[in-house]
C-alpha atoms as a PDB file:
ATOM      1  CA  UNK A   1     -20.289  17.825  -3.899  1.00  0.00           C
ATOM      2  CA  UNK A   2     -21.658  14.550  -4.421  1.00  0.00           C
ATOM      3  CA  UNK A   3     -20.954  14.316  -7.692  1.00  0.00           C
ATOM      4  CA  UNK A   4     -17.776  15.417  -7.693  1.00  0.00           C
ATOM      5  CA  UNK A   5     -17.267  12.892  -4.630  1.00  0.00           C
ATOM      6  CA  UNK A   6     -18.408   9.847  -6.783  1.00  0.00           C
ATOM      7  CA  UNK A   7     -16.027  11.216  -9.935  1.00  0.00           C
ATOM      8  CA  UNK A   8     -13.569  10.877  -7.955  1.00  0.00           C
ATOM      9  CA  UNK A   9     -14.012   7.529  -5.872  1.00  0.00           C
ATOM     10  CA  UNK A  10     -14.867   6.526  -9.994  1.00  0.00           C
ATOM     11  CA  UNK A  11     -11.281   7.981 -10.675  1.00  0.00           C
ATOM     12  CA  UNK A  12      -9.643   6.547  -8.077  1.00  0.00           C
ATOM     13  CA  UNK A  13     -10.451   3.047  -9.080  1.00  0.00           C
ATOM     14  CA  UNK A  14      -9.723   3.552 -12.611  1.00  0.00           C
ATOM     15  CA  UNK A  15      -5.946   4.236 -11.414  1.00  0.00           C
ATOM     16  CA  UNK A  16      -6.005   1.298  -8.976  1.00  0.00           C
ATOM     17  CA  UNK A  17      -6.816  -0.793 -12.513  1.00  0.00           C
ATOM     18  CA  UNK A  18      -3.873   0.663 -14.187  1.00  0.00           C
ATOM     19  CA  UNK A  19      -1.597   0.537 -11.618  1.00  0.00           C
ATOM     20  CA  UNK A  20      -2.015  -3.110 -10.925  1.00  0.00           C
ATOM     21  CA  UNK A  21      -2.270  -3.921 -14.783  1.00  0.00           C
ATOM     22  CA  UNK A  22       0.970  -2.349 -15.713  1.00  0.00           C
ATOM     23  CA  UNK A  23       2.754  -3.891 -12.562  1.00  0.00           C
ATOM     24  CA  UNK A  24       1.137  -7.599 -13.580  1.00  0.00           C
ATOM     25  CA  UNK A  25       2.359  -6.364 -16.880  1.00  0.00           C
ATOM     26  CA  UNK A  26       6.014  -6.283 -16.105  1.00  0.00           C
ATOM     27  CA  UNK A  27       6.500  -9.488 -13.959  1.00  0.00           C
ATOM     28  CA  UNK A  28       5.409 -11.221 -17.121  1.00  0.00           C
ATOM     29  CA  UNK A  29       8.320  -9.550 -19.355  1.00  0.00           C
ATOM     30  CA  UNK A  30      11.591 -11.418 -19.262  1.00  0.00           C
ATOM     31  CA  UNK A  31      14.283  -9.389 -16.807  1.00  0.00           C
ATOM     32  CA  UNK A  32      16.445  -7.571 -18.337  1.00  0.00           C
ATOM     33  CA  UNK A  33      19.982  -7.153 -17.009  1.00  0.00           C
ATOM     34  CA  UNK A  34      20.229  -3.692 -16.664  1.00  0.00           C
ATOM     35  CA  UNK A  35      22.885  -3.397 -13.863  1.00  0.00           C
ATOM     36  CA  UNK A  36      25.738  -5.731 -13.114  1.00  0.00           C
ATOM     37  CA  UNK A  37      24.215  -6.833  -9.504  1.00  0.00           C
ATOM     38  CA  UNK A  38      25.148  -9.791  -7.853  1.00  0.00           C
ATOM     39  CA  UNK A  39      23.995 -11.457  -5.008  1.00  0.00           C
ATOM     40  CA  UNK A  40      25.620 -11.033  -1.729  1.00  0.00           C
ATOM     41  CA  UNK A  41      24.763 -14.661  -0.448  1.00  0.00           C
ATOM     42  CA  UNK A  42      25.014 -16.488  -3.958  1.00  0.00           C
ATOM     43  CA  UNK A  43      25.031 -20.175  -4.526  1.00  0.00           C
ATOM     44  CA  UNK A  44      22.536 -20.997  -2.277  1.00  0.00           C
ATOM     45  CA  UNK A  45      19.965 -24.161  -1.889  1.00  0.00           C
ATOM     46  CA  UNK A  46      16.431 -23.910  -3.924  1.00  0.00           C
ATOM     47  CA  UNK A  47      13.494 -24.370  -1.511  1.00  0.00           C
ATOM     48  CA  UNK A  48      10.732 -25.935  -2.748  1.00  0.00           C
ATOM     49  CA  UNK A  49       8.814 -24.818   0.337  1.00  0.00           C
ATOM     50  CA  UNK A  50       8.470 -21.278   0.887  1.00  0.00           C
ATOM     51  CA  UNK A  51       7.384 -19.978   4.338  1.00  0.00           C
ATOM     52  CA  UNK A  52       5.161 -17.404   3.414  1.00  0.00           C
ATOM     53  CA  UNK A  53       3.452 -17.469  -0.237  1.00  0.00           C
ATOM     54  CA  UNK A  54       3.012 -14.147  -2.203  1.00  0.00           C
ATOM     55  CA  UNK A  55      -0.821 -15.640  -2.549  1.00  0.00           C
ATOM     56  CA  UNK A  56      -1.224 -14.869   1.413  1.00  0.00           C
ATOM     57  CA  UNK A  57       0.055 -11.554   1.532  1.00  0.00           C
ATOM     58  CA  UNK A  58      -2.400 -10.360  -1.245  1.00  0.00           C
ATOM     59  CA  UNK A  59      -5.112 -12.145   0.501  1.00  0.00           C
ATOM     60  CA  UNK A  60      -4.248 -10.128   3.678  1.00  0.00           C
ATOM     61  CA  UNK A  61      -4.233  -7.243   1.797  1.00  0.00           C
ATOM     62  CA  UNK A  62      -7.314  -7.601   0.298  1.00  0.00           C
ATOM     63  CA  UNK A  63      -9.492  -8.717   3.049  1.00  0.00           C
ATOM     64  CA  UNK A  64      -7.409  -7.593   6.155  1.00  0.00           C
ATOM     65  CA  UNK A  65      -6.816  -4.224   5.217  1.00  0.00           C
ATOM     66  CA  UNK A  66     -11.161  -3.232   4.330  1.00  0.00           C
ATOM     67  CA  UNK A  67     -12.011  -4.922   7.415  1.00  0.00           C
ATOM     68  CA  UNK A  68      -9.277  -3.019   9.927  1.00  0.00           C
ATOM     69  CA  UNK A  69      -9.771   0.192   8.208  1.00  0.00           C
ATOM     70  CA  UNK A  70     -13.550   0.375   8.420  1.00  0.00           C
ATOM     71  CA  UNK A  71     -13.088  -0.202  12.222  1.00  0.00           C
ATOM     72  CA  UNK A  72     -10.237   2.588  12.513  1.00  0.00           C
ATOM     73  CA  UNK A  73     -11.332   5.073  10.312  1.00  0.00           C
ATOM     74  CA  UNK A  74     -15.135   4.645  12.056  1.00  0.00           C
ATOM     75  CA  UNK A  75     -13.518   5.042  15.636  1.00  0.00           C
ATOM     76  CA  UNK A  76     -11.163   8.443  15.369  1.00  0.00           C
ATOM     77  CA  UNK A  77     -13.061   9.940  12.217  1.00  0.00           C
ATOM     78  CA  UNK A  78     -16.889   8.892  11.294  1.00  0.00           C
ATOM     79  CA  UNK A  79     -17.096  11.970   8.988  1.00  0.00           C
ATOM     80  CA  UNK A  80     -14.509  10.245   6.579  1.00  0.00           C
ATOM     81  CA  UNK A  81     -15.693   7.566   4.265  1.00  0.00           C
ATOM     82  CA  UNK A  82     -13.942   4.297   4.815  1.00  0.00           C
ATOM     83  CA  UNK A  83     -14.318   3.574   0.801  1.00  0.00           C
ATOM     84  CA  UNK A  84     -11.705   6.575  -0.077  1.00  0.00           C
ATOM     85  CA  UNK A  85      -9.422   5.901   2.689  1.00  0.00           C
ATOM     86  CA  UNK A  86      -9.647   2.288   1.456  1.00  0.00           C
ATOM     87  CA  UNK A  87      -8.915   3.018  -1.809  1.00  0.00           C
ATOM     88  CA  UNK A  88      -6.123   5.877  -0.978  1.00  0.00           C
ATOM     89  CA  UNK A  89      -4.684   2.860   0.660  1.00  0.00           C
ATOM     90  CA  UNK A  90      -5.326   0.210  -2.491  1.00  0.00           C
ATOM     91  CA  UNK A  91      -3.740   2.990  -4.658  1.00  0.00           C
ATOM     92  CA  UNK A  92      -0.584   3.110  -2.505  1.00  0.00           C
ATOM     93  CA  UNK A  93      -0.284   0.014  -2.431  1.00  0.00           C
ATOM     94  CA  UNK A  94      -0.771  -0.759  -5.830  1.00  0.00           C
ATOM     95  CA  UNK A  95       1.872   2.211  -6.768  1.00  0.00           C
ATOM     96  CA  UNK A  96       4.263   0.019  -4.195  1.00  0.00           C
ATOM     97  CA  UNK A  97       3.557  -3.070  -6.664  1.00  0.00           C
ATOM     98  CA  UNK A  98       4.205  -0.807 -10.004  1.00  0.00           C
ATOM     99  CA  UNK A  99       7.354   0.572  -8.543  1.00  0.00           C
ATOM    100  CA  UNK A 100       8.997  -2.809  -7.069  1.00  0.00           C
ATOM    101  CA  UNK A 101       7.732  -5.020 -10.535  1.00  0.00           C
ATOM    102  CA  UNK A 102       9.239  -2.235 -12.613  1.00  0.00           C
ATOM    103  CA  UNK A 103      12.537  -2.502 -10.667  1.00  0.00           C
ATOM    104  CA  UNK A 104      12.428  -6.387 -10.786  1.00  0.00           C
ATOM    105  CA  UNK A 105      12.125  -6.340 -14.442  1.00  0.00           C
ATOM    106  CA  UNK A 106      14.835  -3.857 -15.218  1.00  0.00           C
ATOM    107  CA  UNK A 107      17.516  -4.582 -12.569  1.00  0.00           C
ATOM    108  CA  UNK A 108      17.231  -8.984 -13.405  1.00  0.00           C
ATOM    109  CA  UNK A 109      19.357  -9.081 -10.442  1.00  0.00           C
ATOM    110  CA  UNK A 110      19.835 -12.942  -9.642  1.00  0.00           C
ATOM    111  CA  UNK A 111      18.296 -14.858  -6.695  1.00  0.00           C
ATOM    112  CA  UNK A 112      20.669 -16.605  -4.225  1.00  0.00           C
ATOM    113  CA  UNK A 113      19.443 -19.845  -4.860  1.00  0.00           C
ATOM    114  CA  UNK A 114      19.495 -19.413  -8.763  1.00  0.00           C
ATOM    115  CA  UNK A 115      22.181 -21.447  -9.442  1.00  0.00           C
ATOM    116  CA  UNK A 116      20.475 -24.528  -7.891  1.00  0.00           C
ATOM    117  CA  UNK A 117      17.806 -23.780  -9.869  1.00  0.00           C
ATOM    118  CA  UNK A 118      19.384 -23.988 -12.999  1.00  0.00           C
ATOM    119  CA  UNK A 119      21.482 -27.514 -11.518  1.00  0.00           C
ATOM    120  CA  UNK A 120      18.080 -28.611 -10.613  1.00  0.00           C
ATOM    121  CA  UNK A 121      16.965 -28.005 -14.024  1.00  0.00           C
ATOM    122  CA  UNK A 122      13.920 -26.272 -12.915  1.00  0.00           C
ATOM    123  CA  UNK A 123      11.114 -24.814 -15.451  1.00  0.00           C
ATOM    124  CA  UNK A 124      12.032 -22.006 -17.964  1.00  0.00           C
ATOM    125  CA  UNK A 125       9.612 -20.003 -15.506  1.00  0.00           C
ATOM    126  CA  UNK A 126      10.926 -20.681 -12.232  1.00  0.00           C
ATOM    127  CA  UNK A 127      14.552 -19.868 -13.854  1.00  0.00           C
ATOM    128  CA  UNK A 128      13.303 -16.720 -15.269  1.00  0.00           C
ATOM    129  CA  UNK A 129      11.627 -15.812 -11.060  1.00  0.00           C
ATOM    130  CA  UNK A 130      15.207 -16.598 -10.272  1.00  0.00           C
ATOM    131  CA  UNK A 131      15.994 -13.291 -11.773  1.00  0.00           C
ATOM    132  CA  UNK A 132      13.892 -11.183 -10.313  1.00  0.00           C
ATOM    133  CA  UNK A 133      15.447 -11.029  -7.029  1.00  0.00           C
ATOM    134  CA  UNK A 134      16.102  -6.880  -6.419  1.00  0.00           C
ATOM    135  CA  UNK A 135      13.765  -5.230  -4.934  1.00  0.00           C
ATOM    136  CA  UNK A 136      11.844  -8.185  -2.240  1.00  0.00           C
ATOM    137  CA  UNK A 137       8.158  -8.348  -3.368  1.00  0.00           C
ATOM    138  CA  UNK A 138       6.916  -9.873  -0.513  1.00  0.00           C
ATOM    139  CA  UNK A 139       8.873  -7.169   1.571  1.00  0.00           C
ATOM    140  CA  UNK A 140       7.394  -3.897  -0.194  1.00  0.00           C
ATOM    141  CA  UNK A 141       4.126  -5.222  -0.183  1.00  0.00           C
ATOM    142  CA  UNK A 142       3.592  -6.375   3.159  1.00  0.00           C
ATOM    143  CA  UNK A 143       5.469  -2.936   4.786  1.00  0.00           C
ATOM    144  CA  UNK A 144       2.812  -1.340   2.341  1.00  0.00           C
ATOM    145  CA  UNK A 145       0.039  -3.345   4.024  1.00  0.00           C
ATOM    146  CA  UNK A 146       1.793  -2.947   7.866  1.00  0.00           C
ATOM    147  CA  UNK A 147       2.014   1.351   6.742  1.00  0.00           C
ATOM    148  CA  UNK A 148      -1.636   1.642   6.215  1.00  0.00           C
ATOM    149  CA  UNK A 149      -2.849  -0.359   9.595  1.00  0.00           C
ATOM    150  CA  UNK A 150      -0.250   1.385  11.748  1.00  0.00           C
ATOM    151  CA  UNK A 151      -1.165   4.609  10.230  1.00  0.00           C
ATOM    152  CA  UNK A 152      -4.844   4.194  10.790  1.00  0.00           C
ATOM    153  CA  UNK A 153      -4.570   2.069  13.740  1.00  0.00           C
ATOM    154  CA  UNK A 154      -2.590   5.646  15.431  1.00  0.00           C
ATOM    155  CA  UNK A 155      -5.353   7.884  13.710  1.00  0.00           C
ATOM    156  CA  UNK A 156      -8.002   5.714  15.936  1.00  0.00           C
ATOM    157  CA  UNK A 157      -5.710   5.266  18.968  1.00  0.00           C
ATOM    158  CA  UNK A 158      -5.338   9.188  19.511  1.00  0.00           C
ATOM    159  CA  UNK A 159      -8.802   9.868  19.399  1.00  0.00           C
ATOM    160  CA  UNK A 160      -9.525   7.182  21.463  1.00  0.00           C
ATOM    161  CA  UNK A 161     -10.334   8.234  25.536  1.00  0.00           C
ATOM    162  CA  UNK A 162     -10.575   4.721  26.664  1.00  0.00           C
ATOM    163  CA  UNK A 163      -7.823   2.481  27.763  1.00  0.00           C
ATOM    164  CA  UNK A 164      -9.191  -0.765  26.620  1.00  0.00           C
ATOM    165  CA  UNK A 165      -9.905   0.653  23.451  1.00  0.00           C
ATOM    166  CA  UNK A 166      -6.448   2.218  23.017  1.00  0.00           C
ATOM    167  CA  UNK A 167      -4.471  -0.942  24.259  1.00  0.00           C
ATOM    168  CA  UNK A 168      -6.650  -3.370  22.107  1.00  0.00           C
ATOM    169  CA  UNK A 169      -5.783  -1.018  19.124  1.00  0.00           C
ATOM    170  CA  UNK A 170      -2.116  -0.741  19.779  1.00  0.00           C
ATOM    171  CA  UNK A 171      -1.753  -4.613  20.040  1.00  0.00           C
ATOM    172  CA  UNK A 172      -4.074  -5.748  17.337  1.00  0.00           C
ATOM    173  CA  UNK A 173      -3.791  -2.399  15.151  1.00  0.00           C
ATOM    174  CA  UNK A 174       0.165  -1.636  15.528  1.00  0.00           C
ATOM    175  CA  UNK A 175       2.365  -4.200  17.045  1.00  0.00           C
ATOM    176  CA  UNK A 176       0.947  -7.293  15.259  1.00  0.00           C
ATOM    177  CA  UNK A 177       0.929  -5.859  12.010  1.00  0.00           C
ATOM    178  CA  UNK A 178       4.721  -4.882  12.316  1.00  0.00           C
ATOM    179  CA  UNK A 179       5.826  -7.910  13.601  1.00  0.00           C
ATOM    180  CA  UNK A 180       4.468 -10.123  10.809  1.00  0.00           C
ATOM    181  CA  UNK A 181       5.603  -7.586   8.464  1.00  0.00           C
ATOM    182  CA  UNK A 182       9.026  -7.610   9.668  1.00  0.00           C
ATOM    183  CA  UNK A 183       8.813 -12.201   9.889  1.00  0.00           C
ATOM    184  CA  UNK A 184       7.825 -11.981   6.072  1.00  0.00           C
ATOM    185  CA  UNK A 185      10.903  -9.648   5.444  1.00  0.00           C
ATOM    186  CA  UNK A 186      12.670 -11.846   7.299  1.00  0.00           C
ATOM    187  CA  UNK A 187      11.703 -14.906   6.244  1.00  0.00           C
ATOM    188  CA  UNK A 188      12.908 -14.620   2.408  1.00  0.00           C
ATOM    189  CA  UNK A 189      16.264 -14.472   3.527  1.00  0.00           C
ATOM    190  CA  UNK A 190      15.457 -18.056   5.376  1.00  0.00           C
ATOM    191  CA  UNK A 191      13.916 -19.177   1.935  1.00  0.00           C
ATOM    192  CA  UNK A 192      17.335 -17.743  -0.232  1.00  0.00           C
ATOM    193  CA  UNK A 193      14.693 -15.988  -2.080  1.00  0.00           C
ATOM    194  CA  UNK A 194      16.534 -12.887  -1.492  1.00  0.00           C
ATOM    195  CA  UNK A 195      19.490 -11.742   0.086  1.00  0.00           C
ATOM    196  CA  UNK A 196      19.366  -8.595   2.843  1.00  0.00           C
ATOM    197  CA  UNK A 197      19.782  -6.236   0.422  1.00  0.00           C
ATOM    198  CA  UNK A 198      17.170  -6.973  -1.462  1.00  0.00           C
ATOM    199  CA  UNK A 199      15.049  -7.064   1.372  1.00  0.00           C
ATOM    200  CA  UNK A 200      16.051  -3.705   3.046  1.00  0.00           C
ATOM    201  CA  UNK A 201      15.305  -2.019   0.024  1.00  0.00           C
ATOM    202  CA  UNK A 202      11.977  -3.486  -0.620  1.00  0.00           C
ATOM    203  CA  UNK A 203      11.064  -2.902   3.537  1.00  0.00           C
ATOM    204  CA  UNK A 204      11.951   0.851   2.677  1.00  0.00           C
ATOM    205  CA  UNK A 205       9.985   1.151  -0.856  1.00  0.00           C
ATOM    206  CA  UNK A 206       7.146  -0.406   0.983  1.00  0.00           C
ATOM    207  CA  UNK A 207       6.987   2.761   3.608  1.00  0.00           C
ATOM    208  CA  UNK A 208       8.627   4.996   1.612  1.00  0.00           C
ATOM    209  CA  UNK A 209       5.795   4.999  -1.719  1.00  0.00           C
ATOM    210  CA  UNK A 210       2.627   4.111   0.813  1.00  0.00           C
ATOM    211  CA  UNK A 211       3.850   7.704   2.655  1.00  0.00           C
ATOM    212  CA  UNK A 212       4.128   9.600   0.033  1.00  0.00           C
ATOM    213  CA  UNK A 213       0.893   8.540  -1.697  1.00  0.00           C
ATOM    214  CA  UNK A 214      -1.149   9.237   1.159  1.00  0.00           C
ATOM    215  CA  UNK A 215       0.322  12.619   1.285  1.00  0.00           C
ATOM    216  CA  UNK A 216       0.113  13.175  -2.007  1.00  0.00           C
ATOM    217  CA  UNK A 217      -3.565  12.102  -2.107  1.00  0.00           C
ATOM    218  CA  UNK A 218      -3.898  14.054   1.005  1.00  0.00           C
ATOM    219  CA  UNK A 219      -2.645  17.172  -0.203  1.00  0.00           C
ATOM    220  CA  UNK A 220      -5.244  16.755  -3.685  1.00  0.00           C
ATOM    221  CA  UNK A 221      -8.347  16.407  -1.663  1.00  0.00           C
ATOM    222  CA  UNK A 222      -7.945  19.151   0.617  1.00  0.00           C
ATOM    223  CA  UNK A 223      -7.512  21.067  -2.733  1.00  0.00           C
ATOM    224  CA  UNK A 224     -10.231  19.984  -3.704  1.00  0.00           C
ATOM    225  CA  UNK A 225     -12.306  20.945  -0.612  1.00  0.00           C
ATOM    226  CA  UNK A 226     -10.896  24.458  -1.067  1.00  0.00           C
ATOM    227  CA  UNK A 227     -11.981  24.808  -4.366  1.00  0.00           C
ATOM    228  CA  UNK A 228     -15.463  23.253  -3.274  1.00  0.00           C
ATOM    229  CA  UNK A 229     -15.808  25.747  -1.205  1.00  0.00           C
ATOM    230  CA  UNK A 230     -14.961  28.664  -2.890  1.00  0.00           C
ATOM    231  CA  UNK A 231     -16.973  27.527  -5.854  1.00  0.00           C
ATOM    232  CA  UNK A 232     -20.001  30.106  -6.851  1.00  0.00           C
ATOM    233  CA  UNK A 233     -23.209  28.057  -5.632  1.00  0.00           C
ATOM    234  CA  UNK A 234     -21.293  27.283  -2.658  1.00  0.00           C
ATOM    235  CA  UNK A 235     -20.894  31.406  -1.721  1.00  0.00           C
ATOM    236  CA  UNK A 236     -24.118  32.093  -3.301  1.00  0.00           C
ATOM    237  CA  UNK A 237     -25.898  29.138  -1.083  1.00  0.00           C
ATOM    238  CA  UNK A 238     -24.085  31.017   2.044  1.00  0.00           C
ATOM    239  CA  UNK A 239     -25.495  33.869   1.087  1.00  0.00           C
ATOM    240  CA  UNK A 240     -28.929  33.497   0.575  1.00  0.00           C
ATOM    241  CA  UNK A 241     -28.898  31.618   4.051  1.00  0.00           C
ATOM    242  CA  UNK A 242     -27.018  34.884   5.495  1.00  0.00           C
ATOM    243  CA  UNK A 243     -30.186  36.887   4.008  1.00  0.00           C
ATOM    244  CA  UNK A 244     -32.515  34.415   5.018  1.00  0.00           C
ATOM    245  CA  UNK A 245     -30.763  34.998   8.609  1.00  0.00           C
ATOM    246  CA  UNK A 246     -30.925  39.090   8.616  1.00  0.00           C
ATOM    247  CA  UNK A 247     -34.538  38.611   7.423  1.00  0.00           C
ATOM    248  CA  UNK A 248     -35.598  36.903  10.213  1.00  0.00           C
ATOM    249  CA  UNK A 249     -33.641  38.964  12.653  1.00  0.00           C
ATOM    250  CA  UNK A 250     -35.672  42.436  11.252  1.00  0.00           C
ATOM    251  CA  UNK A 251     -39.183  40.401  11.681  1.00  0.00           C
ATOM    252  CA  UNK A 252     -40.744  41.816  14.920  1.00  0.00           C
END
């Protein structure tokens, strides 16, 4: 079992390499124009100023999410191992980033500020961001991040008898999560990065891929378990303990 436990924790982080690669992969391609989809608040202002950076919500995801899962996951479950449901939650993630860069790339829907950007004759690669404005980025991958500490956060809440414990939890572990998930959502539509369409649709691709990941990766393990135990050492290590066992109960 412990082999099979590292081949997979091995495997898992193999796809959490190609996942990201081929997502960094396509915001590098030019958009394409695949779909004749226009802004619903066009010809807006460029901000130079952004209110929240795409650099902070990785950081958040990379050292916010080990650190509040290790705590969960140790409170309602210390039979799991934090590292898988860290990286189940790294691979949902990731497939969030795939899935929205993919969409970015094909779609080339344009920004509402991307006019101004072009009038303020802005660098060939700021013009070329200015077309990558359906699905929200910073949407998808923040609800991503928010999914996995609610989910976790309720995992360790529920098994959790004592008050203080519970309401600590449910503030730090629910309802601050989703409210700075929902001000980042928001707060592209401040920037004209994106109009409300394209931030609806990335807040639902970032619960929507996260969800069915983890029950996807769920659904695999336990599988897996199964199969574990229905392997032949495993029935012929139960049985030589059940012999052992009736031995011991014939000794005088």
């Amino acid at each position: 079992m412990r082999g099979s436990s590292g081949r997979m924790i091995f495997v898992k982080m193999a796809v959490i390499l190609v996942l990201f690669g081929a997502g960094y992969i396509f915001t590098r391609l030019v958009p394409l124009t695949l779909m004749n989809f226009k802004s619903v608040r066009p010809n807006m202002l460029y901000s130079w100023n952004e209110t929240v950076k795409f650099k902070y919500v990785v950081l958040a995801t990379v050292l916010l999410l080990p650190l509040l899962q290790i705590v969960t996951v140790n409170m309602h479950n210390k039979k799991m191992r934090s590292l898988d449901i860290l990286l189940d939650a790294y691979i949902g993630i990731n497939a969030t980033f795939i899935i929205t860069a993919a969409a970015k790339w094909a779609v080339g829907k344009e920004r509402p500020d991307y006019n101004d950007r072009i009038l303020q004759n802005l660098k060939a690669h700021a013009i070329l961001e200015g077309r990558r404005s359906f699905p929200s980025g910073h949407s998808s991958i923040s609800m991503a991040l928010v999914f996995y500490l609610v989910h976790h956060a309720w995992m360790a809440v529920k098994d959790t008898p004592k008050p203080l414990v519970r309401s600590v939890l449910l503030y730090i572990g629910i309802f601050v999560p989703i409210v700075v998930g929902c001000f980042v959502c928001i707060s592209r539509i401040w920037d004209n990065r994106h109009d409300e369409v394209d931030v609806l649709v990335g807040y639902l691709i970032g619960i929507t891929i996260p969800y069915i990941t983890h029950i996807t990766l769920k659904g695999k393990e336990k599988k897996l378990i199964e199969e574990g135990s229905d392997s032949p050492a495993t029935k012929a290590g139960e049985s030589g303990a059940n012999s052992e066992v009736l031995e011991m109960k014939k000794c005088p």
